[in-house]
C-alpha atoms as a PDB file:
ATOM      1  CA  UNK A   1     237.881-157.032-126.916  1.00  0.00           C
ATOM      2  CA  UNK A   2     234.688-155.172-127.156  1.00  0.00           C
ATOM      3  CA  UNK A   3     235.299-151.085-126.904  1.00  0.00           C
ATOM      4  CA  UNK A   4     232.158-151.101-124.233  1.00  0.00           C
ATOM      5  CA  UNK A   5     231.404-152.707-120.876  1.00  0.00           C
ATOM      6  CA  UNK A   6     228.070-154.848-119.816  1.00  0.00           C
ATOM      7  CA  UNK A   7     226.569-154.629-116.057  1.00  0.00           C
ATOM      8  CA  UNK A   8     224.374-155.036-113.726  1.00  0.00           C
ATOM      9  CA  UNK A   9     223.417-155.462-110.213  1.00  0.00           C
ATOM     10  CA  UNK A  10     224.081-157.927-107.691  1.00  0.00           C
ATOM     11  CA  UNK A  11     220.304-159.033-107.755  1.00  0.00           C
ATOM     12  CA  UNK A  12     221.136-160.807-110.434  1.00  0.00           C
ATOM     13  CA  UNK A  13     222.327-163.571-108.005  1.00  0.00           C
ATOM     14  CA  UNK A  14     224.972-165.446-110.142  1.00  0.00           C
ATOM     15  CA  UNK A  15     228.190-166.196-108.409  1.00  0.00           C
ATOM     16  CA  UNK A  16     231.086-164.185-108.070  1.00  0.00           C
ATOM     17  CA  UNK A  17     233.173-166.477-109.960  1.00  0.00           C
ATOM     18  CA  UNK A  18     230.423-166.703-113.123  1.00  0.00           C
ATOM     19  CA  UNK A  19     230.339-162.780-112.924  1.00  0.00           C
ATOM     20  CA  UNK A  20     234.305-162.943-113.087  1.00  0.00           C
ATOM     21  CA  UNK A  21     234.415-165.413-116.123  1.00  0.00           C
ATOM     22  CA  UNK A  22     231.831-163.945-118.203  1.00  0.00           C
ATOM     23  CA  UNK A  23     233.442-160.469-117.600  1.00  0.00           C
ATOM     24  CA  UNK A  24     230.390-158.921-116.525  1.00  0.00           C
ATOM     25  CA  UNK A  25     230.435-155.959-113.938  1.00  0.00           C
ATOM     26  CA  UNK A  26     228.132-155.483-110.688  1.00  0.00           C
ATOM     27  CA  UNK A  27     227.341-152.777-108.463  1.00  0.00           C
ATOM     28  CA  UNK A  28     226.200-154.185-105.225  1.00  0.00           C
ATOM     29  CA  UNK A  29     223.086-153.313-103.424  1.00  0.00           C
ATOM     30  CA  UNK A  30     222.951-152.836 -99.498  1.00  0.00           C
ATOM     31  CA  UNK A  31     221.057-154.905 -96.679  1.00  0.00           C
ATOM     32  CA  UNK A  32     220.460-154.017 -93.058  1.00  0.00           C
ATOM     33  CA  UNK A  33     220.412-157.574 -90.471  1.00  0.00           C
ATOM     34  CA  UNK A  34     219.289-156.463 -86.991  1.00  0.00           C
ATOM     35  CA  UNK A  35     220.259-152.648 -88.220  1.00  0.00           C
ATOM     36  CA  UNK A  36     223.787-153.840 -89.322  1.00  0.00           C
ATOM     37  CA  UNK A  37     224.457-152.444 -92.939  1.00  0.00           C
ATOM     38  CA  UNK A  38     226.096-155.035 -95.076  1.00  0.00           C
ATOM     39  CA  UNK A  39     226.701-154.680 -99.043  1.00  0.00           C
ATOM     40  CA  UNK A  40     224.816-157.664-100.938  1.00  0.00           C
ATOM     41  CA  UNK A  41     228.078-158.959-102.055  1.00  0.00           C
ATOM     42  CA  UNK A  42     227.161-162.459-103.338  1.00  0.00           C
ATOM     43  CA  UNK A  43     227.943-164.377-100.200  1.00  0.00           C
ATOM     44  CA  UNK A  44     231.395-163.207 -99.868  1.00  0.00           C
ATOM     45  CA  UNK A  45     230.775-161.415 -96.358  1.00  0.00           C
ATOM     46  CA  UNK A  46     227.761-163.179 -95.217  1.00  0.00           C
ATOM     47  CA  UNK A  47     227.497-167.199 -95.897  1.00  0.00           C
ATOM     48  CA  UNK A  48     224.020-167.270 -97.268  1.00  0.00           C
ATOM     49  CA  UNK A  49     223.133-170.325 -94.582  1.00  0.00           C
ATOM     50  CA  UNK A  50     224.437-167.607 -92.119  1.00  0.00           C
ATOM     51  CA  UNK A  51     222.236-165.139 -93.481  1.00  0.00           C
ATOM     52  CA  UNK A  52     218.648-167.134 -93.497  1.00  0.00           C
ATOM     53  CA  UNK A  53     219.796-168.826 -90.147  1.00  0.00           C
ATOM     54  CA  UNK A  54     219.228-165.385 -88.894  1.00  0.00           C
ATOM     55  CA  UNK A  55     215.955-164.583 -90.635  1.00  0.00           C
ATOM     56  CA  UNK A  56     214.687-168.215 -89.488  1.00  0.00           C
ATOM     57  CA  UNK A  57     216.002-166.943 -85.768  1.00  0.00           C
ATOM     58  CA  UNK A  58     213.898-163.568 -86.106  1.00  0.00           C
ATOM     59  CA  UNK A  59     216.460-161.074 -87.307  1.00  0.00           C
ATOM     60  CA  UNK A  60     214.951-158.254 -88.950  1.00  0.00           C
ATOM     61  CA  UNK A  61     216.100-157.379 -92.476  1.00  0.00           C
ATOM     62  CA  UNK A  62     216.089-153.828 -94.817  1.00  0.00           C
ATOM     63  CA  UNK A  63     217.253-153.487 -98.338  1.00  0.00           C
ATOM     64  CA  UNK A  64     218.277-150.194-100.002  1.00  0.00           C
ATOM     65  CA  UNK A  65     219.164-149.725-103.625  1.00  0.00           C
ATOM     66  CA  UNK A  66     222.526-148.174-104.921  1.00  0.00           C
ATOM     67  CA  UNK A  67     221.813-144.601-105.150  1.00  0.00           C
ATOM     68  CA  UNK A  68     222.715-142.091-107.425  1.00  0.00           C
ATOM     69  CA  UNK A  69     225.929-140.832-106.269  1.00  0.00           C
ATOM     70  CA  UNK A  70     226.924-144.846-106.402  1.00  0.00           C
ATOM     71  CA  UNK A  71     225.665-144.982-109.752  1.00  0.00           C
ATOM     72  CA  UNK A  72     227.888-142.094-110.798  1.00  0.00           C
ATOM     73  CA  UNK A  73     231.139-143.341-109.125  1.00  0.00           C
ATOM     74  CA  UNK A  74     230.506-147.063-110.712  1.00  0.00           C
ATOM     75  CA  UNK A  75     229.881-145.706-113.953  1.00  0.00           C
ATOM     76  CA  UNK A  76     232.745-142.854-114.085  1.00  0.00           C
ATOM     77  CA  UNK A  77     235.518-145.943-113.353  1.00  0.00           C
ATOM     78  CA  UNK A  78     234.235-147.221-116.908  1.00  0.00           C
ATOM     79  CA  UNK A  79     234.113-143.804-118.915  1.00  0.00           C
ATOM     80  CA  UNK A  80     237.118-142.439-117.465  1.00  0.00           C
ATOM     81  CA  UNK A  81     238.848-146.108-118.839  1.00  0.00           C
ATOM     82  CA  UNK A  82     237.306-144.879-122.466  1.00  0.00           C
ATOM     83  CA  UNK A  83     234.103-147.161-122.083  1.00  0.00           C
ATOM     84  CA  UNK A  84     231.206-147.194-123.207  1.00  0.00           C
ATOM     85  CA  UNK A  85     228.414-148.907-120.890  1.00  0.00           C
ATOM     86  CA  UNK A  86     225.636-150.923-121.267  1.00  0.00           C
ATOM     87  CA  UNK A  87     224.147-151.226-117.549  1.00  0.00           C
ATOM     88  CA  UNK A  88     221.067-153.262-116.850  1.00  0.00           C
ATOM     89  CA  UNK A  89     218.723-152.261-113.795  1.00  0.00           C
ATOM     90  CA  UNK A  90     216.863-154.734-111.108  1.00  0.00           C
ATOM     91  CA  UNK A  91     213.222-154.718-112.314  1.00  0.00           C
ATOM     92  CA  UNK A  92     211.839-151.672-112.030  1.00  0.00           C
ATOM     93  CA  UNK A  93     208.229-153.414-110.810  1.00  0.00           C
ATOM     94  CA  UNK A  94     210.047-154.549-107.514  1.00  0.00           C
ATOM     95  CA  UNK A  95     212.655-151.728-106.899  1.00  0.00           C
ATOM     96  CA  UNK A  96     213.225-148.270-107.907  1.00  0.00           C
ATOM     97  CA  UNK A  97     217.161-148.618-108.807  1.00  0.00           C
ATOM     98  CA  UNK A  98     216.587-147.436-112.132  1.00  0.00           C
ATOM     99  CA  UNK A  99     215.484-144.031-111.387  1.00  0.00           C
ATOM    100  CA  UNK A 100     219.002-143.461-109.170  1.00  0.00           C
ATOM    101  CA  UNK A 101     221.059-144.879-112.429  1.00  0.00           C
ATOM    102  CA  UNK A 102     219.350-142.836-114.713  1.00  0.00           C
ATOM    103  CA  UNK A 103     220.196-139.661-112.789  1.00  0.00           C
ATOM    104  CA  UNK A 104     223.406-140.906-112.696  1.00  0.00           C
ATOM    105  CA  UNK A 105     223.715-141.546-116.479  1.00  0.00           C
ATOM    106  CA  UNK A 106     222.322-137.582-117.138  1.00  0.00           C
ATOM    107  CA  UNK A 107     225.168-136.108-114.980  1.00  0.00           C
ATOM    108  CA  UNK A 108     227.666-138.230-116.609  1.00  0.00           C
ATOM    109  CA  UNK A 109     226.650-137.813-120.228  1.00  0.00           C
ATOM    110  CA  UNK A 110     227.530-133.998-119.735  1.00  0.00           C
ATOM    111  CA  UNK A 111     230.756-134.978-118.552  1.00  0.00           C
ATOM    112  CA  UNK A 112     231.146-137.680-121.262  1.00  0.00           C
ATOM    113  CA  UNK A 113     229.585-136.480-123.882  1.00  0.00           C
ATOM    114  CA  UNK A 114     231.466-138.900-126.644  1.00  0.00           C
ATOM    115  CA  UNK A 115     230.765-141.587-124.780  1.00  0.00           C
ATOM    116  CA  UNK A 116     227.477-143.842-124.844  1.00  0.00           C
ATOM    117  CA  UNK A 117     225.925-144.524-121.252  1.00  0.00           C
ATOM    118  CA  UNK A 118     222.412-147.324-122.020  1.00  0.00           C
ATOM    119  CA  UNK A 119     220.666-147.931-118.850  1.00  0.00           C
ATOM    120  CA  UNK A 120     218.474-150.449-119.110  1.00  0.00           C
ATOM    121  CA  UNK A 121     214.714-152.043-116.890  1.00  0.00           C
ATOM    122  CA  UNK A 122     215.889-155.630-117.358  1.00  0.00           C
ATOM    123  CA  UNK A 123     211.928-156.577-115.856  1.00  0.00           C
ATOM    124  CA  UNK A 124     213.797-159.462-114.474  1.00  0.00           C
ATOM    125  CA  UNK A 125     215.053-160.374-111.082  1.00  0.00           C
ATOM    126  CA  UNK A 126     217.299-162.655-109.363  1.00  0.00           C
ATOM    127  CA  UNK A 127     218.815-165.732-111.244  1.00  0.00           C
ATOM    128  CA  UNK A 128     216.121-164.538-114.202  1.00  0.00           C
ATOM    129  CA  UNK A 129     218.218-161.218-114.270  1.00  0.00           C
ATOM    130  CA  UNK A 130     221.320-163.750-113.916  1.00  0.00           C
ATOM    131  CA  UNK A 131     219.980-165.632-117.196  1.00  0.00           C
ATOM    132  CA  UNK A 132     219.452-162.085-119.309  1.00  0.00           C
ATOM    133  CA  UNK A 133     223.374-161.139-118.260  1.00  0.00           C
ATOM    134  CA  UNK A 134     224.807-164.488-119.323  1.00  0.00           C
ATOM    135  CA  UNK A 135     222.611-163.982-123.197  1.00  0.00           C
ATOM    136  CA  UNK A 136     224.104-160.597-122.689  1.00  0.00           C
ATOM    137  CA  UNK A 137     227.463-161.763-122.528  1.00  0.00           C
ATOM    138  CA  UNK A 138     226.833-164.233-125.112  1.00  0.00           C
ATOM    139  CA  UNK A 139     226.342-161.538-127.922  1.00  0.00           C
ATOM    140  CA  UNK A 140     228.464-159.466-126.598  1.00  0.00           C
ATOM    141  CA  UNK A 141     231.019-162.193-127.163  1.00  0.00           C
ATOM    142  CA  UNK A 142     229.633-163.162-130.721  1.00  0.00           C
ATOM    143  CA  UNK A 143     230.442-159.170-131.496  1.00  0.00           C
ATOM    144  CA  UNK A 144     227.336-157.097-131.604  1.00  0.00           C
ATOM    145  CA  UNK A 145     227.800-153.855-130.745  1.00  0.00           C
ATOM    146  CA  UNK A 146     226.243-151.968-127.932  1.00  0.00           C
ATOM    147  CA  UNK A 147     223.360-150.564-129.793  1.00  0.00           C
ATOM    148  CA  UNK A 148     222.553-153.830-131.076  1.00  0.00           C
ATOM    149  CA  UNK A 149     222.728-155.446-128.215  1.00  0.00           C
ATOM    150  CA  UNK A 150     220.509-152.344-126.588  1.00  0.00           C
ATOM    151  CA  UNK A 151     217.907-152.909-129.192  1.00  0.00           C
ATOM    152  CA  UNK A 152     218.122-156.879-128.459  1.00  0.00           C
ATOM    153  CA  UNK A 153     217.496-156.427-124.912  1.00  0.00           C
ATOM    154  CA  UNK A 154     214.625-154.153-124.922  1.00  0.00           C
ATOM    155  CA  UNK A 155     213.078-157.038-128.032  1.00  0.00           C
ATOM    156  CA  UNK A 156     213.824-159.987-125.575  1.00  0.00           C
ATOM    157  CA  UNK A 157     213.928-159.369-122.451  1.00  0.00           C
ATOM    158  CA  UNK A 158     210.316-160.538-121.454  1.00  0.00           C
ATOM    159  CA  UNK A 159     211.255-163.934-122.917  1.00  0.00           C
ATOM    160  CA  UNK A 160     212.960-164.546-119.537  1.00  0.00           C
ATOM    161  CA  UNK A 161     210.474-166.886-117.568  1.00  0.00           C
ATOM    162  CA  UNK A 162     210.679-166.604-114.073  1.00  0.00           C
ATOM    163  CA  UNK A 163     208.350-169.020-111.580  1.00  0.00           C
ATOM    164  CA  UNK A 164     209.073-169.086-107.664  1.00  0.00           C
ATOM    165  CA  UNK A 165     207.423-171.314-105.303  1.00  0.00           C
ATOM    166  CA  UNK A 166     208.016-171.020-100.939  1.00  0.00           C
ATOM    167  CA  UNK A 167     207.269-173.607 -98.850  1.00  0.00           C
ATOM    168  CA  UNK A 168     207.651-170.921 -95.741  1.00  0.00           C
ATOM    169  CA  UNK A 169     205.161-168.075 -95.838  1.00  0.00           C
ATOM    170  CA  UNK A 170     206.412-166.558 -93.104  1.00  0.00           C
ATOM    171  CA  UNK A 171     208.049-163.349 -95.347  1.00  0.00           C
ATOM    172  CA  UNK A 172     205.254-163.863 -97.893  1.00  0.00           C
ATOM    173  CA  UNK A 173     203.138-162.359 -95.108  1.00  0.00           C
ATOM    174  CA  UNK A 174     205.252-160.156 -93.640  1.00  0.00           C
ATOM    175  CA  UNK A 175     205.708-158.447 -97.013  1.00  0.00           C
ATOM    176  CA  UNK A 176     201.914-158.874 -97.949  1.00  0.00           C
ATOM    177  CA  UNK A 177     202.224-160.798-100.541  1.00  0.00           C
ATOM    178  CA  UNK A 178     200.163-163.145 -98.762  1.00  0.00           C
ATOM    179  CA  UNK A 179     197.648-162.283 -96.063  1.00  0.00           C
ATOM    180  CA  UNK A 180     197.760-163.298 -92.651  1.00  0.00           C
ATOM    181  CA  UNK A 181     194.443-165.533 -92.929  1.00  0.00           C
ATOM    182  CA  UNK A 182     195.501-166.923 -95.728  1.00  0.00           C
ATOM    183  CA  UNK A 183     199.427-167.658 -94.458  1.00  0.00           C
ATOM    184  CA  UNK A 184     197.733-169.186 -91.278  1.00  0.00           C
ATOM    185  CA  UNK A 185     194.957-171.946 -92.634  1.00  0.00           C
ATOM    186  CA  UNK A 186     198.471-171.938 -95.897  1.00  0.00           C
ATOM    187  CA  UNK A 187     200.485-172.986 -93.419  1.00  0.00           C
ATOM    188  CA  UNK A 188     197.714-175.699 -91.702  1.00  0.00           C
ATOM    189  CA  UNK A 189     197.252-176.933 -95.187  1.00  0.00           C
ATOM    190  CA  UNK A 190     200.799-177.549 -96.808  1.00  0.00           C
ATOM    191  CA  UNK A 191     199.713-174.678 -99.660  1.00  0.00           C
ATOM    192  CA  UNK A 192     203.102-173.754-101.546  1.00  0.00           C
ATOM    193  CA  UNK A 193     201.992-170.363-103.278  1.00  0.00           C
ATOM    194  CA  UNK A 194     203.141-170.471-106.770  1.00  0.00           C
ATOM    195  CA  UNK A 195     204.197-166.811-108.289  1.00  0.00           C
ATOM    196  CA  UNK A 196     205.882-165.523-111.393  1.00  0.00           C
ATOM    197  CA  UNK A 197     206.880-162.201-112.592  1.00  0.00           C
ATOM    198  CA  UNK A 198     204.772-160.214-115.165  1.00  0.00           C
ATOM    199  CA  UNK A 199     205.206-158.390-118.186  1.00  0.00           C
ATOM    200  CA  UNK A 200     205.673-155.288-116.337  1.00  0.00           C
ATOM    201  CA  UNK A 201     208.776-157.277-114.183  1.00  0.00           C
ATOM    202  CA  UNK A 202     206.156-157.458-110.667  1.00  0.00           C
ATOM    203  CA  UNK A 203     205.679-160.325-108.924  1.00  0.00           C
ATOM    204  CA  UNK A 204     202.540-161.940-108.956  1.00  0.00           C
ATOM    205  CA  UNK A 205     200.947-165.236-107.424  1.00  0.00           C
ATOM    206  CA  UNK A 206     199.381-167.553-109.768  1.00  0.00           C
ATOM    207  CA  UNK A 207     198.042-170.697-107.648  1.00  0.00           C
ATOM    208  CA  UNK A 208     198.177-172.494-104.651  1.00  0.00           C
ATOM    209  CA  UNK A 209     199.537-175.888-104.621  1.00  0.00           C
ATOM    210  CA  UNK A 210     199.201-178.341-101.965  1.00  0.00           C
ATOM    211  CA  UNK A 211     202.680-179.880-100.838  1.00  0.00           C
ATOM    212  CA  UNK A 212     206.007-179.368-101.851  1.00  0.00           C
ATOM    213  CA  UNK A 213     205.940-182.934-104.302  1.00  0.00           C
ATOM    214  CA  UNK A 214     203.297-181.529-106.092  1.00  0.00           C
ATOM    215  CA  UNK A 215     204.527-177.715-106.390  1.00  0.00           C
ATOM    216  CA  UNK A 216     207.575-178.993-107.616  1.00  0.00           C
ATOM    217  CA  UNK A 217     205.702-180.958-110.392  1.00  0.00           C
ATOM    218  CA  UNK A 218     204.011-177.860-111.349  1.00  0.00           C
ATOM    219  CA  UNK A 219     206.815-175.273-111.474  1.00  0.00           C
ATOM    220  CA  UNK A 220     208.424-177.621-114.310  1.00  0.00           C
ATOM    221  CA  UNK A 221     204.811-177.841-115.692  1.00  0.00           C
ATOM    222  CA  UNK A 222     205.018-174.308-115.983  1.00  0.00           C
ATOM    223  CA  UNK A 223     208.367-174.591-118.163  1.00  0.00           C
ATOM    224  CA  UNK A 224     206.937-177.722-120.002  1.00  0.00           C
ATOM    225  CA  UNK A 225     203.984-175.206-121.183  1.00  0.00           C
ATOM    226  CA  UNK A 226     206.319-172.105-121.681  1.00  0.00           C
ATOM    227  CA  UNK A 227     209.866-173.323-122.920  1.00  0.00           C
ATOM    228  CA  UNK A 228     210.890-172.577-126.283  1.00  0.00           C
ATOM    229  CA  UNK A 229     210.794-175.044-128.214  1.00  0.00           C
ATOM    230  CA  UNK A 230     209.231-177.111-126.074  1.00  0.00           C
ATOM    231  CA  UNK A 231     210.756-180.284-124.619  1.00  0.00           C
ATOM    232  CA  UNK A 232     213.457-179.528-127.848  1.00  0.00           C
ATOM    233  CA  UNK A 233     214.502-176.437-125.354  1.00  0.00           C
ATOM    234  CA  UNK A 234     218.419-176.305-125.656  1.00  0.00           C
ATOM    235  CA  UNK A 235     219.160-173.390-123.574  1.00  0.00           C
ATOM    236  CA  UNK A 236     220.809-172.396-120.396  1.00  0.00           C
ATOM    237  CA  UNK A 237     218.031-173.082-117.391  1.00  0.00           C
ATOM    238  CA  UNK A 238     219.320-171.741-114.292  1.00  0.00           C
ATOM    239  CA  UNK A 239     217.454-172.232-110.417  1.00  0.00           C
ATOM    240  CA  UNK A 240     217.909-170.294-107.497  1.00  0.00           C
ATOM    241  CA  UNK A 241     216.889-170.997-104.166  1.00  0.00           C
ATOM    242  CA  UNK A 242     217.245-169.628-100.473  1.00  0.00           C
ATOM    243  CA  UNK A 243     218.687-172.323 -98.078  1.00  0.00           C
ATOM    244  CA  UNK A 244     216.396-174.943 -99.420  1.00  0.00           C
ATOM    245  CA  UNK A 245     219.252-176.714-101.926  1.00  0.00           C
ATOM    246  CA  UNK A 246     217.496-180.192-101.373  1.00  0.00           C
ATOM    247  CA  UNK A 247     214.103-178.807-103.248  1.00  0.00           C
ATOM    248  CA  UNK A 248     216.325-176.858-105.968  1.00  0.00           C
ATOM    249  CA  UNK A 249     218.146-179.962-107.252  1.00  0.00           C
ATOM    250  CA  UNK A 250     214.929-181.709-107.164  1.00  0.00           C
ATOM    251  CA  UNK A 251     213.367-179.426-109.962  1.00  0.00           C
ATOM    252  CA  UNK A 252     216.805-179.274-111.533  1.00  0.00           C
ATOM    253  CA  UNK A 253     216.508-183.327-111.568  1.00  0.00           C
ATOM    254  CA  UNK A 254     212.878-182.761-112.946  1.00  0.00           C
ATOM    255  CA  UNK A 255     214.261-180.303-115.230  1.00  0.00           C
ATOM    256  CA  UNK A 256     216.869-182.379-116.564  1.00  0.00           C
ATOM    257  CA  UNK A 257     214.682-185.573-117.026  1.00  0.00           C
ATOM    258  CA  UNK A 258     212.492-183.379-118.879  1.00  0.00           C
ATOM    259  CA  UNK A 259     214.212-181.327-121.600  1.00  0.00           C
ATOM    260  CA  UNK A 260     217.053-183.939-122.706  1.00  0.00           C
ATOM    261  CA  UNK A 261     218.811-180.873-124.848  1.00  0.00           C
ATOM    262  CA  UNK A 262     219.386-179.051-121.937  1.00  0.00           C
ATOM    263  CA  UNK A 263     222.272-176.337-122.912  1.00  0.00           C
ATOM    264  CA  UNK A 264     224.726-177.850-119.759  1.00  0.00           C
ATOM    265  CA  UNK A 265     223.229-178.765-116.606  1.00  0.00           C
ATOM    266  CA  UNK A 266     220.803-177.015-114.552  1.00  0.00           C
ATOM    267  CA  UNK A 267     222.729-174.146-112.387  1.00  0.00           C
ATOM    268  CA  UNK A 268     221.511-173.991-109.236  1.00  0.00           C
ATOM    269  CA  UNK A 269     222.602-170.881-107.645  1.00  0.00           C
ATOM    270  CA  UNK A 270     221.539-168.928-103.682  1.00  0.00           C
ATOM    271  CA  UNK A 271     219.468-166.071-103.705  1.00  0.00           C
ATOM    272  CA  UNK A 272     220.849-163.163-102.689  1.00  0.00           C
ATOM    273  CA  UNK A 273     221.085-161.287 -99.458  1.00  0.00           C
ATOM    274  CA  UNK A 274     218.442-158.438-100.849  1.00  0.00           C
ATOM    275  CA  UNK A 275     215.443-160.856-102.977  1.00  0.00           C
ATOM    276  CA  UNK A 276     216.056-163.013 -99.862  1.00  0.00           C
ATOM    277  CA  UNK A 277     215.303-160.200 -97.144  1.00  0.00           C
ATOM    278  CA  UNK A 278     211.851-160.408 -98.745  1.00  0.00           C
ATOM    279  CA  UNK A 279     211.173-163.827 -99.584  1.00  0.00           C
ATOM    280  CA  UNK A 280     213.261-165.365 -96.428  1.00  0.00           C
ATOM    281  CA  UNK A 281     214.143-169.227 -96.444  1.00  0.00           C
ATOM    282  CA  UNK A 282     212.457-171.803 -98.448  1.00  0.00           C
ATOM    283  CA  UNK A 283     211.665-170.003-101.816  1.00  0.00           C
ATOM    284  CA  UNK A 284     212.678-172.094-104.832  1.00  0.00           C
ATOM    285  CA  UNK A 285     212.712-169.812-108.369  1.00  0.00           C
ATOM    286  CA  UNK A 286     212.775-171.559-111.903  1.00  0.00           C
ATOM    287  CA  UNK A 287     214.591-169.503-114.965  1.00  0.00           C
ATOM    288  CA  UNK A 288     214.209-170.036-118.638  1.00  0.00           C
ATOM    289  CA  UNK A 289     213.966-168.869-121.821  1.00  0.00           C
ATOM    290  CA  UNK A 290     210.188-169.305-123.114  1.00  0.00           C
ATOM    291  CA  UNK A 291     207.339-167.080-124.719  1.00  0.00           C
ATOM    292  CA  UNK A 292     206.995-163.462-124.275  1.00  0.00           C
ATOM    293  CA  UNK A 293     205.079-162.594-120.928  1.00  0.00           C
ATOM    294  CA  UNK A 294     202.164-161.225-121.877  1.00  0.00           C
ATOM    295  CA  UNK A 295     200.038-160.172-118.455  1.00  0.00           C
END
């Protein structure tokens, strides 16, 4: 057993039980439906379908990141057990979590001042974030230590490939990621935005495709252009999607057809209750390991 622990954030969107069995720790974030505070706890409290029902009936939805004084109770658990802790952060370009952890981690390291405390900008988000903890876990497993595994991390981590395409534009718009001229004559049209995230771990549109047939041929495009090793890929490829599991398995199936070496099926997992409160139903996200993001 490794003498330090690995974790991240419940943005990560894997499910309970694949956090459980890999042995990696979460600190959940917080959502507000209709001005009810709820902890993003992976579905346990609120059913996903229960959650977008609401956000396709009008609900109103807030997110807040863990704060500092979280931070420092999660982490002390660990260093009080003798543990090191390698703690990866929600992408820095779409929240400010990391800021709160790192205050954290410089209180505690005063405290604790044998033991190591990494805090980490994964640039990643949702089942992407999900794919870097897995890899984490992996090595972790395969006994590097946690400065190798540090160093690894901060070297790999824009390899994660993350493309998202919504066939509802309704939060798009409400979160300006897509005007409201544009949403309206989108919406008219059929257009399915497609969007990825950056090098810097923001998330940016990339094209508009007409109809979800054709979006979904271009998502997997994407992967056939990016994948490493190219149709030889024979990693772990993991989808999320927010109560829109018909679309999902249909890029998984795509997915599948395509790269025959396929490390295990395609997972398909839900988006969370906070990535969801912005993109709301219908957003379909495509994870793999590819080339380095580079703009």
């Amino acid at each position: 057993m490794s003498d330090y622990v690995i974790s991240c954030c419940s943005t990560a969107d894997l499910s309970a039980e694949h956090f459980e069995e890999r042995n990696i720790n979460y600190v959940c974030f917080k959502y507000e439906l209709d001005g009810v505070s709820h902890y993003d706890d992976l579905g346990k409290t609120m059913p996903f379908d229960k959650f977008y029902q609401a956000m396709a009936d009008g609900a109103e939805t807030k997110t807040s990141q863990v704060n500092a004084d979280e931070y420092e109770k999660y982490f002390r658990k660990f260093l009080e057990d003798g543990k090191d802790i390698l703690h990866l952060c929600l992408s820095s370009g779409i929240s400010g979590s990391i800021n709160s952890a790192m205050i954290a981690k410089s209180a505690l390291e005063e405290e604790f001042p044998d033991r190591k405390i990494y805090v980490l900008d994964s640039l990643a988000a949702s089942s992407g974030f999900g794919l870097l903890m897995d890899k984490v876990a992996d090595l972790r497993d395969e006994g590097m230590s946690i400065d190798e595994l540090k160093d690894w991390v901060e070297a790999n981590k824009r390899r994660v490939n993350h493309w998202f395409f919504s066939t509802d534009l309704t939060f798009y718009i409400k979160g300006g990621r897509v005007s409201k001229t544009a949403g309206f004559f989108g919406g008219i049209l059929g257009i399915c935005p497609l969007l990825n995230v950056d090098l810097n771990g923001k998330l940016i549109p990339r094209a508009k495709v007409k109809g979800k047939r054709k979006v979904i041929k271009e998502i997997v495009a994407r992967m056939e252009e990016l994948a490493e090793d190219g149709y030889d890929y024979s990693q772990k490829c993991y989808i999320s999607n927010s109560a829109c599991l018909e679309d999902a398995q249909a890029v998984a199936a795509l997915v599948e057809e395509k790269f025959p070496k396929l490390n295990g099926k395609v997972e398909i997992n839900s988006i969370g209750t906070t990535i969801g409160s912005h993109t709301g139903p219908g957003t379909v996200a495509l994870f793999f390991w590819g080339k380095e993001r580079v703009d």
